[in-house]
N, C-alpha and C. Protein backbone atom coordinates (compact mmCIF):
# COMPACT_ATOMS: atom_id res chain seq x y z
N UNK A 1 -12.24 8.75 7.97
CA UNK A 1 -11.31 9.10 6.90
C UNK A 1 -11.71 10.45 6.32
N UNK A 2 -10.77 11.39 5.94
CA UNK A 2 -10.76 12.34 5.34
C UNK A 2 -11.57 12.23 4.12
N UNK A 3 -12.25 13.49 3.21
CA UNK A 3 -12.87 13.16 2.60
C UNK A 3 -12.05 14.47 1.27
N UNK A 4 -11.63 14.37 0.09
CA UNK A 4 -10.87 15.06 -0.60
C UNK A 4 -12.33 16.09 -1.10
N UNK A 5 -11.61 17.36 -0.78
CA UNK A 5 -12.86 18.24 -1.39
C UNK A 5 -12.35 19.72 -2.06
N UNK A 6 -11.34 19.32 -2.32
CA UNK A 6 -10.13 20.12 -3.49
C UNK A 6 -8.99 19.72 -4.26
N UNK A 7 -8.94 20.02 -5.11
CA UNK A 7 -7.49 19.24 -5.92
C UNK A 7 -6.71 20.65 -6.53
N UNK A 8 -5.42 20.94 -6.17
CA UNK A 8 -4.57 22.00 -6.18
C UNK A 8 -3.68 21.56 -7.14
N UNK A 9 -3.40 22.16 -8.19
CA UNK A 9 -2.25 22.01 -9.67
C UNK A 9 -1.05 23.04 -8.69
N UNK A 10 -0.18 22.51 -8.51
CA UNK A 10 1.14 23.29 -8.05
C UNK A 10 1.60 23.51 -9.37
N UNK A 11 2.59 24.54 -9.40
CA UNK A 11 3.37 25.12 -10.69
C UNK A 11 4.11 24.08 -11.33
N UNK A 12 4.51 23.13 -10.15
CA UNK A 12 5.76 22.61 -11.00
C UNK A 12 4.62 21.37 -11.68
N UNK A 13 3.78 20.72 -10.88
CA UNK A 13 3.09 19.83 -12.15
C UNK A 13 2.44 20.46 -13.23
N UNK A 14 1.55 21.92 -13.15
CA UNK A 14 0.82 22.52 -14.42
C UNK A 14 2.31 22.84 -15.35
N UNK A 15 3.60 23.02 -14.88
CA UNK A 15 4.78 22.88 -16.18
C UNK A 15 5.06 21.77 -16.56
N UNK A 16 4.90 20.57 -15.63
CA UNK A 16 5.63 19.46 -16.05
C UNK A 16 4.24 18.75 -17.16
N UNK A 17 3.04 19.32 -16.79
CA UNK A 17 1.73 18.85 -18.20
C UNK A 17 2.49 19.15 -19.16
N UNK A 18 2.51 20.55 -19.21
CA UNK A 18 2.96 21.57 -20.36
C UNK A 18 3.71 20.94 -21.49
N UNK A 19 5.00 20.52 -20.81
CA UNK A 19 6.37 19.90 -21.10
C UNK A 19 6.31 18.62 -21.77
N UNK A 20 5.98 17.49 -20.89
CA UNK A 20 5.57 16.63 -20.82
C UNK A 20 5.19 16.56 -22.74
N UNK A 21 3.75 17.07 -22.48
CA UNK A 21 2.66 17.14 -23.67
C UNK A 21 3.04 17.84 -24.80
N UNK A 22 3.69 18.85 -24.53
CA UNK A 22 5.01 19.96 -25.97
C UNK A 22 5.22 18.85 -26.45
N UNK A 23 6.61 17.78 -25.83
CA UNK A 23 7.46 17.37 -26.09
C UNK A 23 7.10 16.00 -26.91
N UNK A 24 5.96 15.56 -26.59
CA UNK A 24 5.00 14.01 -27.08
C UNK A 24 4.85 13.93 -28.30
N UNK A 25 3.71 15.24 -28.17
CA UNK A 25 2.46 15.89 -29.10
C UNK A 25 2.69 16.66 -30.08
N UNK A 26 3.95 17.79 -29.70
CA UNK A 26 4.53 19.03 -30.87
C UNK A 26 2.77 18.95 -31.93
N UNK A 27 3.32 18.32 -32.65
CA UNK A 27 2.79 18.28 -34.08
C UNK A 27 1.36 17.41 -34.19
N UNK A 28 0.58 17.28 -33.19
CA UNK A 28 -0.51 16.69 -32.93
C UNK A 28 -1.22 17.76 -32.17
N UNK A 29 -1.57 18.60 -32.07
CA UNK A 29 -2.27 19.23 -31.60
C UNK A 29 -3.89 18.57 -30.67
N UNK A 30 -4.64 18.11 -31.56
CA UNK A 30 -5.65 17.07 -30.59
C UNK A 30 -5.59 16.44 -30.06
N UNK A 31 -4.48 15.17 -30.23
CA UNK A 31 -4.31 14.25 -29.72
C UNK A 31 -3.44 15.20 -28.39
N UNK A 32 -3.13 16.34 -27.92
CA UNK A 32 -2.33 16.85 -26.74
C UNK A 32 -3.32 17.58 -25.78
N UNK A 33 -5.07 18.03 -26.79
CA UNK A 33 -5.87 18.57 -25.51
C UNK A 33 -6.68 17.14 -25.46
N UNK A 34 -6.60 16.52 -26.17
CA UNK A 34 -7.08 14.65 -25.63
C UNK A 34 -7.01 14.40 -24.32
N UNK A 35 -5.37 13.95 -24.34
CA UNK A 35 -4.27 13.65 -23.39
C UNK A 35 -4.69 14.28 -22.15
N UNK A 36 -4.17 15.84 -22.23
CA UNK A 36 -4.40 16.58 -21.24
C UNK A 36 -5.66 16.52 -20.58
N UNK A 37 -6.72 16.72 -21.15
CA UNK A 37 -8.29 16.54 -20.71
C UNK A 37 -8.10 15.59 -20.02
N UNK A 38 -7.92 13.81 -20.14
CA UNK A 38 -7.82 12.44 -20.27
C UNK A 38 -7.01 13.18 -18.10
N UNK A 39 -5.84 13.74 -18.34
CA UNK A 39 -4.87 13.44 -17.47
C UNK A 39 -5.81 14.23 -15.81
N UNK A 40 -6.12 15.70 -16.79
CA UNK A 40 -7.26 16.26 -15.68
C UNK A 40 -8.43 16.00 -14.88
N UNK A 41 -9.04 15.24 -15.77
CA UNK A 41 -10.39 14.71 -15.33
C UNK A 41 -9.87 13.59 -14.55
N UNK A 42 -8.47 12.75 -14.80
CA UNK A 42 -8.63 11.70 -13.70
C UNK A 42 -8.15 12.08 -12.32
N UNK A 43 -7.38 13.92 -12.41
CA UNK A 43 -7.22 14.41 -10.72
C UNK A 43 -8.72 15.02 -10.45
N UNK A 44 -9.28 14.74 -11.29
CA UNK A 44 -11.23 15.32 -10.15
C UNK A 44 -11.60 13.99 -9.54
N UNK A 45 -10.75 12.98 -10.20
CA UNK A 45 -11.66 11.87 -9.28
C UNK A 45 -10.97 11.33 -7.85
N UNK A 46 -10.10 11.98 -7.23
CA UNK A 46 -9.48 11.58 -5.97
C UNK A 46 -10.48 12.45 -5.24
N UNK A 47 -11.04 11.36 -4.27
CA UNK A 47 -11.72 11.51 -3.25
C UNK A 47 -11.54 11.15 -1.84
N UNK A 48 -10.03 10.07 -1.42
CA UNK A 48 -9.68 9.41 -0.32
C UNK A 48 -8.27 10.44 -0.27
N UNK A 49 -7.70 10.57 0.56
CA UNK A 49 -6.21 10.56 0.63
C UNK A 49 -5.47 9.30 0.00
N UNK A 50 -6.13 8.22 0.43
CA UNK A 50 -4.78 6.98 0.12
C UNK A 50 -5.84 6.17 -0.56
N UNK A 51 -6.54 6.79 -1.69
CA UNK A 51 -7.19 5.99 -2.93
C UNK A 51 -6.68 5.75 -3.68
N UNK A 52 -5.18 6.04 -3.57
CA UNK A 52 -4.45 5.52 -4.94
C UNK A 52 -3.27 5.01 -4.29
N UNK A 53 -2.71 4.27 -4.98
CA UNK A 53 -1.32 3.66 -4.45
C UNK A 53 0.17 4.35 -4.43
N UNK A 54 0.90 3.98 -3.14
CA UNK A 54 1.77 5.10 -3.15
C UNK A 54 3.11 4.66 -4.45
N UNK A 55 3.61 5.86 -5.06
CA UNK A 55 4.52 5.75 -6.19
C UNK A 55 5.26 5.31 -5.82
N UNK A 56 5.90 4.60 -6.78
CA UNK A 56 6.82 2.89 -6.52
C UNK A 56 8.42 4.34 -6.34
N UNK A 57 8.65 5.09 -6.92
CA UNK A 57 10.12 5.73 -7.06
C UNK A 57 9.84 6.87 -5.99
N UNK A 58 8.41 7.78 -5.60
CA UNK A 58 8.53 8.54 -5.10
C UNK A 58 7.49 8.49 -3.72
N UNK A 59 7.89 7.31 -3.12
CA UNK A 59 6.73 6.85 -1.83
C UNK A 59 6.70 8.02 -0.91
N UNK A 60 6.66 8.84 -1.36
CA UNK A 60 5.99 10.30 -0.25
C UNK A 60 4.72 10.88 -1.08
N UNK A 61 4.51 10.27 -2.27
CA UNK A 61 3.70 10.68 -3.01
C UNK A 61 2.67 9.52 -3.61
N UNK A 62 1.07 9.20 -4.00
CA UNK A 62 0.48 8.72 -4.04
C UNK A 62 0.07 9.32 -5.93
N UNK A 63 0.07 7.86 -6.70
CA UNK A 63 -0.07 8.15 -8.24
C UNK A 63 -1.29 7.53 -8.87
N UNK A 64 -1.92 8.33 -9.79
CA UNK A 64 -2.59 7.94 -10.80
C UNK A 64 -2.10 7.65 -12.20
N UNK A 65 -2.23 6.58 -12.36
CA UNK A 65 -2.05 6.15 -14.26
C UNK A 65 -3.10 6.66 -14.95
N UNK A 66 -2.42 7.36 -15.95
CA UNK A 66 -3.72 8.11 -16.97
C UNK A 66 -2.52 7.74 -18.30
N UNK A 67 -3.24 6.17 -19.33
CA UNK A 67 -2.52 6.30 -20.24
C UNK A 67 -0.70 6.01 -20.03
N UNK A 68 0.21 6.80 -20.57
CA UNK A 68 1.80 6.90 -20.06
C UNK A 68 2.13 7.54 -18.71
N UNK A 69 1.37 8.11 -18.19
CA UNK A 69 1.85 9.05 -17.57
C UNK A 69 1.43 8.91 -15.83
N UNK A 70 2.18 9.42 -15.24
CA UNK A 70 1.76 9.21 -13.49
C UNK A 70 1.73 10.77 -13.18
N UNK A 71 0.38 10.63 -12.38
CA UNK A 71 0.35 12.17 -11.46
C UNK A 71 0.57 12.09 -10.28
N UNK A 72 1.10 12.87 -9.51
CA UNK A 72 1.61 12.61 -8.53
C UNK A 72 1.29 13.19 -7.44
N UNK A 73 0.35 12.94 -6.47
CA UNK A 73 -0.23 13.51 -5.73
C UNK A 73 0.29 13.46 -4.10
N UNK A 74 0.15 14.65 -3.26
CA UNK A 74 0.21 14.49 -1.80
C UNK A 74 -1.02 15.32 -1.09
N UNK A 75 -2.03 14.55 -0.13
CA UNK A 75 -2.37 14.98 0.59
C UNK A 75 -2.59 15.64 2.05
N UNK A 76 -3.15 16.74 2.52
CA UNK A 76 -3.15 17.64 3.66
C UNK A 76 -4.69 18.06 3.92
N UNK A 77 -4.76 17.47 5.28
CA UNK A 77 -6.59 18.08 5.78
C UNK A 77 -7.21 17.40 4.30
N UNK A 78 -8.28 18.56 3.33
CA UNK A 78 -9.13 18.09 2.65
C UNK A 78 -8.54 18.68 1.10
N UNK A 79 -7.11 18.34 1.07
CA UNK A 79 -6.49 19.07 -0.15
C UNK A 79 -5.50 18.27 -1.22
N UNK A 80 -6.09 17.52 -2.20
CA UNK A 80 -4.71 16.89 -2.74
C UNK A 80 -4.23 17.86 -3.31
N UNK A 81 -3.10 17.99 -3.25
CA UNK A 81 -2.15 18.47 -4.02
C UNK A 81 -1.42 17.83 -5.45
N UNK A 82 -1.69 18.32 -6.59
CA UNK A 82 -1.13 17.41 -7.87
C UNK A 82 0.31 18.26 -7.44
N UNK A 83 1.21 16.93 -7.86
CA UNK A 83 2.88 17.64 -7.44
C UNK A 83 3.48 17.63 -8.90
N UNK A 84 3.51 16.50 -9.57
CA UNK A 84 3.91 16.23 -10.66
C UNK A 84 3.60 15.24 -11.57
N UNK A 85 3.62 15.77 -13.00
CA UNK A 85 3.33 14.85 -14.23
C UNK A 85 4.33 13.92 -14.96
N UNK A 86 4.54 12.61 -14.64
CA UNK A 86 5.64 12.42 -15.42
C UNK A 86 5.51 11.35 -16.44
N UNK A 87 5.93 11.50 -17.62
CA UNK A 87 5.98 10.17 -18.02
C UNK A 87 6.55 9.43 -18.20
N UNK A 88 6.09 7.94 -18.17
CA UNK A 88 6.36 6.47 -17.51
C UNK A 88 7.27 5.70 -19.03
N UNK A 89 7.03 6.18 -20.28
CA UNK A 89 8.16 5.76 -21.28
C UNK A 89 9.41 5.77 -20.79
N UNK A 90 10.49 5.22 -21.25
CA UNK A 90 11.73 5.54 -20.41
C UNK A 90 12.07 6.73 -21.21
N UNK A 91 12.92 7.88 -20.80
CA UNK A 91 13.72 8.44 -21.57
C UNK A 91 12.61 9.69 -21.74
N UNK A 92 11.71 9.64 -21.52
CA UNK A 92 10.37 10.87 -21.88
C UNK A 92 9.97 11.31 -20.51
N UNK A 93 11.14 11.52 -19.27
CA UNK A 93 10.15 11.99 -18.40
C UNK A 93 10.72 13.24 -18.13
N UNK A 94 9.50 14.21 -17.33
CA UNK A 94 9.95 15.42 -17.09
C UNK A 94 10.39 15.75 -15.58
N UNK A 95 10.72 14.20 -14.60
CA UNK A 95 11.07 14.45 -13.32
C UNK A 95 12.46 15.24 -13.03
N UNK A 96 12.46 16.29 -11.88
CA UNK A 96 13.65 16.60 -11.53
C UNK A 96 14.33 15.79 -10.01
């Protein structure tokens, strides 16, 4: 098995943090580099390709729960790729 030995923020998930966390947090400021910290540190811990389970809406993609929110990962060779941040409240997500 492959062994993960990079984790890549694509544009559209480092906007969909952004967004996401604006839109939560506005007026909380700590509680949004909390969050964010909370959401980052759990993409350093993918180490398998298929250590996480594949997303129930977007099965080309493999997710972590951090809190509300799913990250959305795809892997290549020794590279996950974070694709997107969304969150799992209804009505609060930033998927396109």
């Amino acid at each position: 098995m492959n062994k993960i030995t990079q984790v890549i923020w694509t544009r559209q998930a480092q906007k969909a943090l952004k967004d996401v966390l604006e839109f939560r947090y506005k007026d909380i400021p700590i509680a949004k580099r909390i969050v964010r910290q909370d959401i980052i540190d759990a993409t350093k811990t993918i180490s398998f390709p298929k250590q996480y389970q594949k997303d129930i809406y977007f099965p080309q993609y493999r997710k972590i729960t951090v809190r509300d929110y799913r990250i959305l990962y795809k892997s290549e060779e020794h590279i996950a790729y974070i694709m997107n941040v969304v969150c799992s409240k209804a009505g609060k997500s930033s998927e396109k």
